[in-house]
N, C-alpha and C. Protein backbone atom coordinates (compact mmCIF):
# COMPACT_ATOMS: atom_id res chain seq x y z
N UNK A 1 0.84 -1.18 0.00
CA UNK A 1 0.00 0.00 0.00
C UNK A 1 0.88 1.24 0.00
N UNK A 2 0.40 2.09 -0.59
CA UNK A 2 1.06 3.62 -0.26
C UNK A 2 0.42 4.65 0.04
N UNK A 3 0.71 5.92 0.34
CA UNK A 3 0.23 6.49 1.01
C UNK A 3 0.57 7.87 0.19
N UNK A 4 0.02 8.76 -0.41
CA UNK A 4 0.47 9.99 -0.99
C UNK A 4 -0.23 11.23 -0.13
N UNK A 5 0.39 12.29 -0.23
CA UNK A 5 -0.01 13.94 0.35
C UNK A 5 -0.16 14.65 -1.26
N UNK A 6 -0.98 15.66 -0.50
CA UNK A 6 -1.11 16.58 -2.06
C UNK A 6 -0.75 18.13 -1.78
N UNK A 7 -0.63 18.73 -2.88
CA UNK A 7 -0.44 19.82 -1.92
C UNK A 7 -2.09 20.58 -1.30
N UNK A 8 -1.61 21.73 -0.70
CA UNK A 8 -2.46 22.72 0.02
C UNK A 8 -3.88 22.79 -0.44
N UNK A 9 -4.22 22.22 0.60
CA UNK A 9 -6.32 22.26 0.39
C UNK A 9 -6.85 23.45 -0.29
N UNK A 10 -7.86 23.19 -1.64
CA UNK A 10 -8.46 24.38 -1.95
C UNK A 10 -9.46 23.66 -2.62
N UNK A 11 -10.70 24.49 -2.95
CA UNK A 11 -12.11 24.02 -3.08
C UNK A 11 -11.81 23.17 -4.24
N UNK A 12 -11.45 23.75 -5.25
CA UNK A 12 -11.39 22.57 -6.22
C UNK A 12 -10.81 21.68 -6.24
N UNK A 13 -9.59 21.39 -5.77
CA UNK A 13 -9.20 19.91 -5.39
C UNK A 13 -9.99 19.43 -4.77
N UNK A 14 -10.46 19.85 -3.68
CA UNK A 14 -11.10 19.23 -2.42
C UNK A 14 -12.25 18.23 -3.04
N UNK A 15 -13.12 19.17 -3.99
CA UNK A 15 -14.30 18.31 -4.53
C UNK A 15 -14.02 17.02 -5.57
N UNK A 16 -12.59 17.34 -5.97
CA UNK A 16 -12.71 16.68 -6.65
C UNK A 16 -12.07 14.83 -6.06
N UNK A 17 -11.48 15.21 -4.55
CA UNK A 17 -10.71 14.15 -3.81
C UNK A 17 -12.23 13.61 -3.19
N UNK A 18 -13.25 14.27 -2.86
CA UNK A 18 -14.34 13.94 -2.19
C UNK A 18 -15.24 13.25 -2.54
N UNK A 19 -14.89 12.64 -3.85
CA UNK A 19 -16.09 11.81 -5.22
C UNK A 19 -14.93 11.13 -5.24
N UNK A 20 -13.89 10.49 -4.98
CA UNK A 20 -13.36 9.67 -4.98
C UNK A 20 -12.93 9.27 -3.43
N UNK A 21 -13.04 9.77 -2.43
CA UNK A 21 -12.39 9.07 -1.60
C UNK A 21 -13.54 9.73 -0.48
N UNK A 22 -13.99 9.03 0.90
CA UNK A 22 -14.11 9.62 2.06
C UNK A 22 -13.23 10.75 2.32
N UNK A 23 -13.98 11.74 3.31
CA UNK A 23 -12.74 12.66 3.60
C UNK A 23 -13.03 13.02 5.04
N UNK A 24 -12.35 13.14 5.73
CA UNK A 24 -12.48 13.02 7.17
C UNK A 24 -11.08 14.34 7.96
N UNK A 25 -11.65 15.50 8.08
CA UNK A 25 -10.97 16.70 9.26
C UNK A 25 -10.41 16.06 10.09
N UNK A 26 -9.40 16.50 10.42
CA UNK A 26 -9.01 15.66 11.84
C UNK A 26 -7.99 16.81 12.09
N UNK A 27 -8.43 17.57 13.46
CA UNK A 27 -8.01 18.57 14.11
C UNK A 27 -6.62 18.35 15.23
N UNK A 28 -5.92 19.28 14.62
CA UNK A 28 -4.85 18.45 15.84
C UNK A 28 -4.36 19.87 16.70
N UNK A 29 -4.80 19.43 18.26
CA UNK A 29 -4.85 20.74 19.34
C UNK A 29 -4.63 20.12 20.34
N UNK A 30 -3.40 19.49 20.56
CA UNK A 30 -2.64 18.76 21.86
C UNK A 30 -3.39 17.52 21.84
N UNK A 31 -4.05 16.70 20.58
CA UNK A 31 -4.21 15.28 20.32
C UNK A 31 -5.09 15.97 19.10
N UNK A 32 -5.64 14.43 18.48
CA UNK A 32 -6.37 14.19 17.12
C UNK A 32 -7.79 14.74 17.60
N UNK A 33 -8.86 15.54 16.91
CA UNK A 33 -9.94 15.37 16.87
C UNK A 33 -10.43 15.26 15.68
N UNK A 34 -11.62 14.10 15.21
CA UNK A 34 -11.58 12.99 16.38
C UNK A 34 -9.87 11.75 16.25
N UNK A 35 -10.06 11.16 17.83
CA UNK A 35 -9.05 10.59 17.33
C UNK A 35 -9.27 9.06 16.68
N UNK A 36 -10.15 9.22 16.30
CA UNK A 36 -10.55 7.81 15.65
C UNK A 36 -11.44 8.28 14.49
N UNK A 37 -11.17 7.56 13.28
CA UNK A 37 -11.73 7.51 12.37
C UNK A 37 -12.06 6.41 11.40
N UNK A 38 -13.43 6.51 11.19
CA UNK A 38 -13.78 5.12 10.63
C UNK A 38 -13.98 5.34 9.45
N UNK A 39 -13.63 3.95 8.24
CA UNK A 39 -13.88 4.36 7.01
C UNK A 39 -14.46 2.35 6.40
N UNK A 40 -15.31 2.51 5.40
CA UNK A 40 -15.46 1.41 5.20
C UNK A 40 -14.20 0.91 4.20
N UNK A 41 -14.11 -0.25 4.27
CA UNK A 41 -13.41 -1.34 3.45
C UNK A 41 -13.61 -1.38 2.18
N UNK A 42 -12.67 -1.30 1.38
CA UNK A 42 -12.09 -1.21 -0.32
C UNK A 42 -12.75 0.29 -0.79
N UNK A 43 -12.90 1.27 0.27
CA UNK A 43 -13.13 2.60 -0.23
C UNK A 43 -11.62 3.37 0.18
N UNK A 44 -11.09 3.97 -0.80
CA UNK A 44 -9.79 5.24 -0.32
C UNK A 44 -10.41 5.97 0.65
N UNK A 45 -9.48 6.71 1.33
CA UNK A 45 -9.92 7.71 2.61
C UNK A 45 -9.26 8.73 2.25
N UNK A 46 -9.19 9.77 2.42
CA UNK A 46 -8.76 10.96 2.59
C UNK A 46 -8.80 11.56 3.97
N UNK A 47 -7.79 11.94 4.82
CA UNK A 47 -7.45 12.10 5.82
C UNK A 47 -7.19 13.69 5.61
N UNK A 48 -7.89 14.91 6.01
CA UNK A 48 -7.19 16.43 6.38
C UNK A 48 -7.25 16.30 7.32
N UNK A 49 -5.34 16.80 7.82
CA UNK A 49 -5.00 17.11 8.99
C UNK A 49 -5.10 18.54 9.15
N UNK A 50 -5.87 19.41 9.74
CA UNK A 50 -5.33 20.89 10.22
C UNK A 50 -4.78 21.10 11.65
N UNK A 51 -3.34 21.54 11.67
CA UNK A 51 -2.76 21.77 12.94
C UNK A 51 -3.08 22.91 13.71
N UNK A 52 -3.56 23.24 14.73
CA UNK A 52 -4.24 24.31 15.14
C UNK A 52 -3.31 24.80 15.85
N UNK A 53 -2.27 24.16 16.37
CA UNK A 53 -0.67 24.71 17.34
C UNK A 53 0.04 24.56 17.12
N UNK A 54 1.41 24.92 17.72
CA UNK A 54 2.38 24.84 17.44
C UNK A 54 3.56 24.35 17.83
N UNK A 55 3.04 23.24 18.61
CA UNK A 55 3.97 22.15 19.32
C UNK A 55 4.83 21.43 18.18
N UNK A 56 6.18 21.45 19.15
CA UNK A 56 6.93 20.86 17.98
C UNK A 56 6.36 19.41 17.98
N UNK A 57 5.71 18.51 18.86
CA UNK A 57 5.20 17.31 18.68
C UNK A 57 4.19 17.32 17.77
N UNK A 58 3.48 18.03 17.42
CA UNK A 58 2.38 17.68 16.22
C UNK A 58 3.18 17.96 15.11
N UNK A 59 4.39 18.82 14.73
CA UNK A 59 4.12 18.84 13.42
C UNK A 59 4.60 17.94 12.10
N UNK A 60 4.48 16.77 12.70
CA UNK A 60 4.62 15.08 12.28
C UNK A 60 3.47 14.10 12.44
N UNK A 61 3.17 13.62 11.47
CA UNK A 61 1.68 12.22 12.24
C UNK A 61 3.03 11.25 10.73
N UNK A 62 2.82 9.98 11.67
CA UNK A 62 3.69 8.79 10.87
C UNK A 62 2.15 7.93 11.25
N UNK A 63 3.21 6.83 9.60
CA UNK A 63 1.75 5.85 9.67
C UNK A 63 2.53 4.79 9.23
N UNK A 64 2.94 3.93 10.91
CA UNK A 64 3.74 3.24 10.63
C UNK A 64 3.00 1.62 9.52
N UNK A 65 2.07 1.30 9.71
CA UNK A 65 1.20 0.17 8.69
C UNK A 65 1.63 1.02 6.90
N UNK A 66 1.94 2.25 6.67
CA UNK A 66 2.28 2.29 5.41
C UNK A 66 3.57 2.95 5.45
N UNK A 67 4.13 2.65 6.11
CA UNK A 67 5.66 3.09 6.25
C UNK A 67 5.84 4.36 5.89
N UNK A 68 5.44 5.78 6.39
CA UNK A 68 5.10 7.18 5.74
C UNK A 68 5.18 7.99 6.83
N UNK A 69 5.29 9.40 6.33
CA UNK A 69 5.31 10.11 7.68
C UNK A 69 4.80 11.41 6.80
N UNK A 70 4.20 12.57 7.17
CA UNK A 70 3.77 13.88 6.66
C UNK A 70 3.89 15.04 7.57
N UNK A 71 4.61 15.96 7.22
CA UNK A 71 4.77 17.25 7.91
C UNK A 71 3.28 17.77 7.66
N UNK A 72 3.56 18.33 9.07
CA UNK A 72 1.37 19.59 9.52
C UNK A 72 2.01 20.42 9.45
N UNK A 73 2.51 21.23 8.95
CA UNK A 73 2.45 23.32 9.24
C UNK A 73 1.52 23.30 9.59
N UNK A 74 1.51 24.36 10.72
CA UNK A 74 0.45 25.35 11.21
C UNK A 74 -0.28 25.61 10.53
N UNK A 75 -1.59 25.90 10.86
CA UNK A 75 -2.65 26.60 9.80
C UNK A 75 -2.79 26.22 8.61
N UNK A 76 -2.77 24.82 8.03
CA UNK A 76 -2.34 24.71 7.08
C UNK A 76 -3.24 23.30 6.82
N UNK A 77 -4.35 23.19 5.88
CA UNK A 77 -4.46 21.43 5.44
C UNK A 77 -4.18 20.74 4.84
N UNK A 78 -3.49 19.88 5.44
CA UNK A 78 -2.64 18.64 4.37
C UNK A 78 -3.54 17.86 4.40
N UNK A 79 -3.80 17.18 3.07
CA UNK A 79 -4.46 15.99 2.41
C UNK A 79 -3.54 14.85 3.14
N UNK A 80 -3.79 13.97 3.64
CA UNK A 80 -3.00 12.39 3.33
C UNK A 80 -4.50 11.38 2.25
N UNK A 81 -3.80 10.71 1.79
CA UNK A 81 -4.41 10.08 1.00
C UNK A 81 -4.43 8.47 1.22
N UNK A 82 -5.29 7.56 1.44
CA UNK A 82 -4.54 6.11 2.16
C UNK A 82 -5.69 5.10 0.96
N UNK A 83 -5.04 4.47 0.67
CA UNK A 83 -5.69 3.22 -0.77
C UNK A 83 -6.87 2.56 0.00
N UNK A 84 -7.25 2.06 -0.78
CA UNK A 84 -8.82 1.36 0.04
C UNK A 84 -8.14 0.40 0.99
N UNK A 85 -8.14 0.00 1.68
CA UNK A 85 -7.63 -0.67 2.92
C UNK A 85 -8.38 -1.91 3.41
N UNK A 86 -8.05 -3.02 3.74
CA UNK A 86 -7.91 -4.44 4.23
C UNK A 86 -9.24 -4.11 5.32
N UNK A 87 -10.26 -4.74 6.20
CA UNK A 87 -10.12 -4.38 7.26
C UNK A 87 -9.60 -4.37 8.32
N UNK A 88 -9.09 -3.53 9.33
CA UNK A 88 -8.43 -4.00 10.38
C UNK A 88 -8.15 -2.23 10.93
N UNK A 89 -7.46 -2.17 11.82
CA UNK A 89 -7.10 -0.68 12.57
C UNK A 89 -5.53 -0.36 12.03
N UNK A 90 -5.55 0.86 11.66
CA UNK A 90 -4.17 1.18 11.26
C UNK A 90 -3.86 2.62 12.07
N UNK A 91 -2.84 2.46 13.13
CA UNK A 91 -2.54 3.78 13.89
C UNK A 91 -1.92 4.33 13.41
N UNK A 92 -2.20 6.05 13.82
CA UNK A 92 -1.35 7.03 13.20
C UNK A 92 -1.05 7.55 14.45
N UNK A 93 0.01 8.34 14.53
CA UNK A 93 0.44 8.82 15.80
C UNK A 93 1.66 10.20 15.64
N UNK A 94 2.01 11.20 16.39
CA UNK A 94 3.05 12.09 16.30
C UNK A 94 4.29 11.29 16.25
N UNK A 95 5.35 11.95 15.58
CA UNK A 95 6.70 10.92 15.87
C UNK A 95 6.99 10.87 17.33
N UNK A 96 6.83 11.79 18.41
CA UNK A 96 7.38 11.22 19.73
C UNK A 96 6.17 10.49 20.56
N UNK A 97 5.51 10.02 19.56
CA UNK A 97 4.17 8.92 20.50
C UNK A 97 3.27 9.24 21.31
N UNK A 98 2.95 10.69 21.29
CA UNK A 98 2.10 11.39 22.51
C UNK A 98 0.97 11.38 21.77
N UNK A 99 0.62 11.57 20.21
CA UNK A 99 -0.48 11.94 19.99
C UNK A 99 -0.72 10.63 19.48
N UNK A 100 -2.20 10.61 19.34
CA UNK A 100 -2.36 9.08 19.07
C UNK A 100 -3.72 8.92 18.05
N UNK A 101 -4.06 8.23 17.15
CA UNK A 101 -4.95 8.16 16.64
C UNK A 101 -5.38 6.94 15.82
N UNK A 102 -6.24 6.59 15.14
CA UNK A 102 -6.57 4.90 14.75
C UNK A 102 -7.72 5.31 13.47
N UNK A 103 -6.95 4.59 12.28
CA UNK A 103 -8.26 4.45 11.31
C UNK A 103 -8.67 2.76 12.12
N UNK A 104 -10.17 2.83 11.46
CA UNK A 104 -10.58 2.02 11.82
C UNK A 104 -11.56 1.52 10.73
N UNK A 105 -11.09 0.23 9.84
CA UNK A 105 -11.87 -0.19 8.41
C UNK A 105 -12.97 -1.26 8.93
N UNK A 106 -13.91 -1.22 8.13
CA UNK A 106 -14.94 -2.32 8.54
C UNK A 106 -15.79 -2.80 7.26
């Protein structure tokens, strides 16, 4: 599996990632909100991260099940992009392990 980023969120990409994939906000303000996210099985997901601070611990989420990692700037939404997926739970987390979060396929 792989895992791609795109660049910088804007309406027309957005709609056009949103007819192909789930897309799911996920707020990051001293952890994930929410920190769980569910997506069904053999559908792509689309993951926006927006970092709301400026801890040097958020501005990394790794995904160790696809061997990947993506820089959050501040203020900023990054797309991650993840292939339709197996079911099972795949954690994402900050690189120093404080923040924590879980897709969850079904």
């Amino acid at each position: 599996m792989t895992l791609l980023t795109s660049r910088r969120h804007n309406r027309a990409s957005g709609a056009r990632a949103s007819a192909a994939a789930d897309e799911t906000l996920i707020r990051v303000r001293g952890r994930y909100l929410p920190s769980v996210v569910h997506a069904e099985a053999g559908k792509p997901v689309l993951l926006v991260f927006l970092r709301e601070e400026t801890a040097v611990c958020s501005e990394q989420v790794l995904f160790p099940a696809f061997g990947r990692s993506v820089m959050l700037p501040p203020g900023e939404r990054v797309r991650v992009y993840l292939p339709a997926c197996a079911p099972g739970t795949y954690e994402f987390s900050c690189a120093m392990g404080v923040l924590r979060g879980a897709l969850t396929v079904s």
